[in-house]
N, C-alpha and C. Protein backbone atom coordinates (compact mmCIF):
# COMPACT_ATOMS: atom_id res chain seq x y z
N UNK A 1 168.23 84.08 117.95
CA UNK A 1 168.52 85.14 117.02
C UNK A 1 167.49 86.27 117.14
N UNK A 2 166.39 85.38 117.34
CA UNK A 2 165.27 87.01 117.49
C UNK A 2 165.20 87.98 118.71
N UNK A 3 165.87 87.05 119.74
CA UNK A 3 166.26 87.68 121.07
C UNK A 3 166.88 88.59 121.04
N UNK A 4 168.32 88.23 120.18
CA UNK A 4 169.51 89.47 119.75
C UNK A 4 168.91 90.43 119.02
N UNK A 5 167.98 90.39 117.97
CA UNK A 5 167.87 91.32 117.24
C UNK A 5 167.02 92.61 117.66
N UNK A 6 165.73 91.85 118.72
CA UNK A 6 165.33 92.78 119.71
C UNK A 6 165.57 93.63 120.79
N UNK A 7 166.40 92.76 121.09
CA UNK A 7 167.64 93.71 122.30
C UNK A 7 168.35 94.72 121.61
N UNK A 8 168.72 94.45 120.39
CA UNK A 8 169.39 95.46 119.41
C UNK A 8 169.19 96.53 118.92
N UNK A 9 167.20 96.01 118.94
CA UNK A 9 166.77 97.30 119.27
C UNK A 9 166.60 98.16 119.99
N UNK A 10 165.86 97.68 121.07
CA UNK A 10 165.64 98.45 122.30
C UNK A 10 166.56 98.59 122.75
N UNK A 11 167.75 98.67 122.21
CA UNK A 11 168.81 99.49 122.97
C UNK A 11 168.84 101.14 122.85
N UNK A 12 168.96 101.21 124.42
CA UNK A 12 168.72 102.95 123.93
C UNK A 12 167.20 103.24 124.31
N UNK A 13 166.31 102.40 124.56
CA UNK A 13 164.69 102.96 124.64
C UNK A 13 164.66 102.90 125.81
N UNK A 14 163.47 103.64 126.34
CA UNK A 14 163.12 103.60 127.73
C UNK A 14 162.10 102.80 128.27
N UNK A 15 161.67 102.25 129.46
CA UNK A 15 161.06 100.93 129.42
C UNK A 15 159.90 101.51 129.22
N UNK A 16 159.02 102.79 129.07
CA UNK A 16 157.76 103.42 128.66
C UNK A 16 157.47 103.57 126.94
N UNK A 17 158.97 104.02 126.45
CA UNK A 17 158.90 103.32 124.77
C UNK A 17 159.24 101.88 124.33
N UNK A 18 159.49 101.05 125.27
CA UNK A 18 159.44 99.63 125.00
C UNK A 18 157.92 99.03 125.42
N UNK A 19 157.76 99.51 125.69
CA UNK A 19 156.23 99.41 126.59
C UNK A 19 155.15 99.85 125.73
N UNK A 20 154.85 101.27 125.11
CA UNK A 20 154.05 101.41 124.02
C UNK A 20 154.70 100.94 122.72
N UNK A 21 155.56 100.28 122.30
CA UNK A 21 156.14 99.94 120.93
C UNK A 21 155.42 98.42 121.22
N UNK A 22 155.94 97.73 122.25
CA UNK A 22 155.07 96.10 122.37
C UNK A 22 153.43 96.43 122.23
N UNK A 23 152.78 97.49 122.92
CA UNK A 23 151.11 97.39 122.71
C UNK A 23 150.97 97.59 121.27
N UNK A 24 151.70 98.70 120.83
CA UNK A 24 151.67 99.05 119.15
C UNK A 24 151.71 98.18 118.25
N UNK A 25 152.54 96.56 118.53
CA UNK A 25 152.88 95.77 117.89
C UNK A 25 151.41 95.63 117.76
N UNK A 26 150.94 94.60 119.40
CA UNK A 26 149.85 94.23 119.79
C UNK A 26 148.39 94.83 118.64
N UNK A 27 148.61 96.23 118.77
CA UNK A 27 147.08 97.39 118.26
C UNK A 27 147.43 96.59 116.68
N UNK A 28 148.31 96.81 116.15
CA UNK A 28 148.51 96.74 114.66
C UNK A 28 147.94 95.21 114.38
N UNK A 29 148.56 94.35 115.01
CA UNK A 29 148.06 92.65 114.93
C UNK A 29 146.63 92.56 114.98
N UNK A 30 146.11 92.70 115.89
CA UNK A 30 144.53 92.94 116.17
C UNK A 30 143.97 93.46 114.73
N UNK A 31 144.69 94.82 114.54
CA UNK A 31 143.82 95.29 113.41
C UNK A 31 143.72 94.31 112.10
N UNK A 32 145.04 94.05 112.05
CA UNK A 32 145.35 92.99 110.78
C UNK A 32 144.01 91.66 110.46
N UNK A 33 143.68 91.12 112.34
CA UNK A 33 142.76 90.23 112.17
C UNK A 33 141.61 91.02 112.00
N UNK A 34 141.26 91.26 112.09
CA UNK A 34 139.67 92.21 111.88
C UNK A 34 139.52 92.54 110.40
N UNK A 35 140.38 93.01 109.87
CA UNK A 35 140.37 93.16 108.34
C UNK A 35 140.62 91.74 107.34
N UNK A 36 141.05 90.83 107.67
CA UNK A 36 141.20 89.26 107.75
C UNK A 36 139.92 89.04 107.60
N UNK A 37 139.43 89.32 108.41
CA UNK A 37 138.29 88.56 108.91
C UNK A 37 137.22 88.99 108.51
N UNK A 38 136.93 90.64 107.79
CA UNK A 38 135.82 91.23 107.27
C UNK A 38 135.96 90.88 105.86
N UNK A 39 137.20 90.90 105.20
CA UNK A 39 137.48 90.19 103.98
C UNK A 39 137.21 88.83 103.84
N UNK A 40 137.68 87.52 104.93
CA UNK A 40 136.88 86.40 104.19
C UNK A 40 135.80 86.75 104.28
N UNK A 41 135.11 87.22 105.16
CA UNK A 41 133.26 87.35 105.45
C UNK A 41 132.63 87.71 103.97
N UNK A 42 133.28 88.56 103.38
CA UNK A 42 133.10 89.45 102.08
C UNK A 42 133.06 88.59 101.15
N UNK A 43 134.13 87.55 101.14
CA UNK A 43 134.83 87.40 99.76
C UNK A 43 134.07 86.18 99.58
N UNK A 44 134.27 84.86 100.71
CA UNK A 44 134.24 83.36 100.69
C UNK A 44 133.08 83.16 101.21
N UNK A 45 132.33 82.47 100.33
CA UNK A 45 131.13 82.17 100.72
C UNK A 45 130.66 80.95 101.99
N UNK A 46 130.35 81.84 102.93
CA UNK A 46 130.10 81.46 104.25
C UNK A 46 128.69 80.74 104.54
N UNK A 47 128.25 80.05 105.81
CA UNK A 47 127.52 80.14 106.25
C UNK A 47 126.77 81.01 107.14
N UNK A 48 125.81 81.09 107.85
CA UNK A 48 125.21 81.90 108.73
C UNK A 48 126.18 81.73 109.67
N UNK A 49 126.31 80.53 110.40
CA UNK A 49 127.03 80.05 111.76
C UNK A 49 128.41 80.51 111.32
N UNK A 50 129.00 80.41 110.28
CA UNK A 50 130.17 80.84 109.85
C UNK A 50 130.58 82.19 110.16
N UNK A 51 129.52 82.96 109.44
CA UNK A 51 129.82 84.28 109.38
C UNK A 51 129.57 84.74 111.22
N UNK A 52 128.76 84.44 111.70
CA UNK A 52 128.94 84.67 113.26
C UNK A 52 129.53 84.28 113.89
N UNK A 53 130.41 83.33 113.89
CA UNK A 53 131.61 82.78 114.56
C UNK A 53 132.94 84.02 114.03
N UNK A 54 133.05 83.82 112.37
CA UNK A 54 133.80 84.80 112.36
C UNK A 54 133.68 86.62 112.73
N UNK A 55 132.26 86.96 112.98
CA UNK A 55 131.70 88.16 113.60
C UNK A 55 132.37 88.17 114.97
N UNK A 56 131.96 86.86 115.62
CA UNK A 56 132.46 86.96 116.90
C UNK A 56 133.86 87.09 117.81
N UNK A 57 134.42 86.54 116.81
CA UNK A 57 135.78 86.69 116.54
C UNK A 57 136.84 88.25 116.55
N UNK A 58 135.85 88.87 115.27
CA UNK A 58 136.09 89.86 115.00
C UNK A 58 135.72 90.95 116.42
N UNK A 59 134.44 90.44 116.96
CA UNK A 59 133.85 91.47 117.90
C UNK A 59 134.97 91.50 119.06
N UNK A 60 135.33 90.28 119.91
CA UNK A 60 136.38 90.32 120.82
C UNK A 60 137.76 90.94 120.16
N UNK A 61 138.09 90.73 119.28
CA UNK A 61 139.48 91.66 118.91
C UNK A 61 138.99 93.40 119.08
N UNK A 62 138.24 93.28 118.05
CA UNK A 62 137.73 94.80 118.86
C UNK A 62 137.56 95.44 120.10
N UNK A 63 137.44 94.52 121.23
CA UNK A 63 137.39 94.64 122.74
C UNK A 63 138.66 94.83 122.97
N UNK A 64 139.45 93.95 122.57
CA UNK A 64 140.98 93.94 122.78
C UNK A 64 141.66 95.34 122.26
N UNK A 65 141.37 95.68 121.53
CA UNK A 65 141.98 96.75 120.58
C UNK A 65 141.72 97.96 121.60
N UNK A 66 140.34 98.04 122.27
CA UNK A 66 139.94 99.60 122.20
C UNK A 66 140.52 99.60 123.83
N UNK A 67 140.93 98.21 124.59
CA UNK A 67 141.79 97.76 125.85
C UNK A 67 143.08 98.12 125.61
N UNK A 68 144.02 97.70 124.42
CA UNK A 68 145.12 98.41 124.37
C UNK A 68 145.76 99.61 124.27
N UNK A 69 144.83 100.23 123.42
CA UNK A 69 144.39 101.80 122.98
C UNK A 69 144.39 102.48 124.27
N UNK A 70 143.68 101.96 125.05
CA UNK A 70 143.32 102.61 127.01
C UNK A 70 145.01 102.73 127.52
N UNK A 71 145.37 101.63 127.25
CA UNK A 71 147.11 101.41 127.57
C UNK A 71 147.81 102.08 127.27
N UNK A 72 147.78 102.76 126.14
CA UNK A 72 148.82 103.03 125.24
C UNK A 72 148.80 104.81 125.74
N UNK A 73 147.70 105.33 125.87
CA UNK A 73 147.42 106.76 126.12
C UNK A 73 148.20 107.05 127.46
């Protein structure tokens, strides 16, 4: 069903707007975790090792992000 509904969309797009609409998905997801992730840091009381695991976490999505961003231009 999710197959159909995507095809349903991209009907009609060109494989360069199917192409930045998938990284866009991609940029938006990323961001979602990073803000996830600065909020538990914030909220739930962590450990040291905690909070740097989830830092680190956060730091590679950011790598990823500013990689898709390169893509997308």
């Amino acid at each position: 069903m999710l197959m159909s509904l995507a095809a349903d969309k991209s009907k009609g797009m060109t494989p360069a707007a199917e192409n930045k609409e998938y990284f866009m998905r991609g940029l938006r997801g990323e961001q979602e975790l990073c803000q996830m992730l600065e909020s538990m840091i914030k909220s739930i009381p962590t450990s040291e090792g905690e909070r740097q695991l989830l830092g680190n976490i956060c730091q590679s999505s950011e790598s990823r992000q500013y990689k898709i961003k390169q893509r997308i231009k």
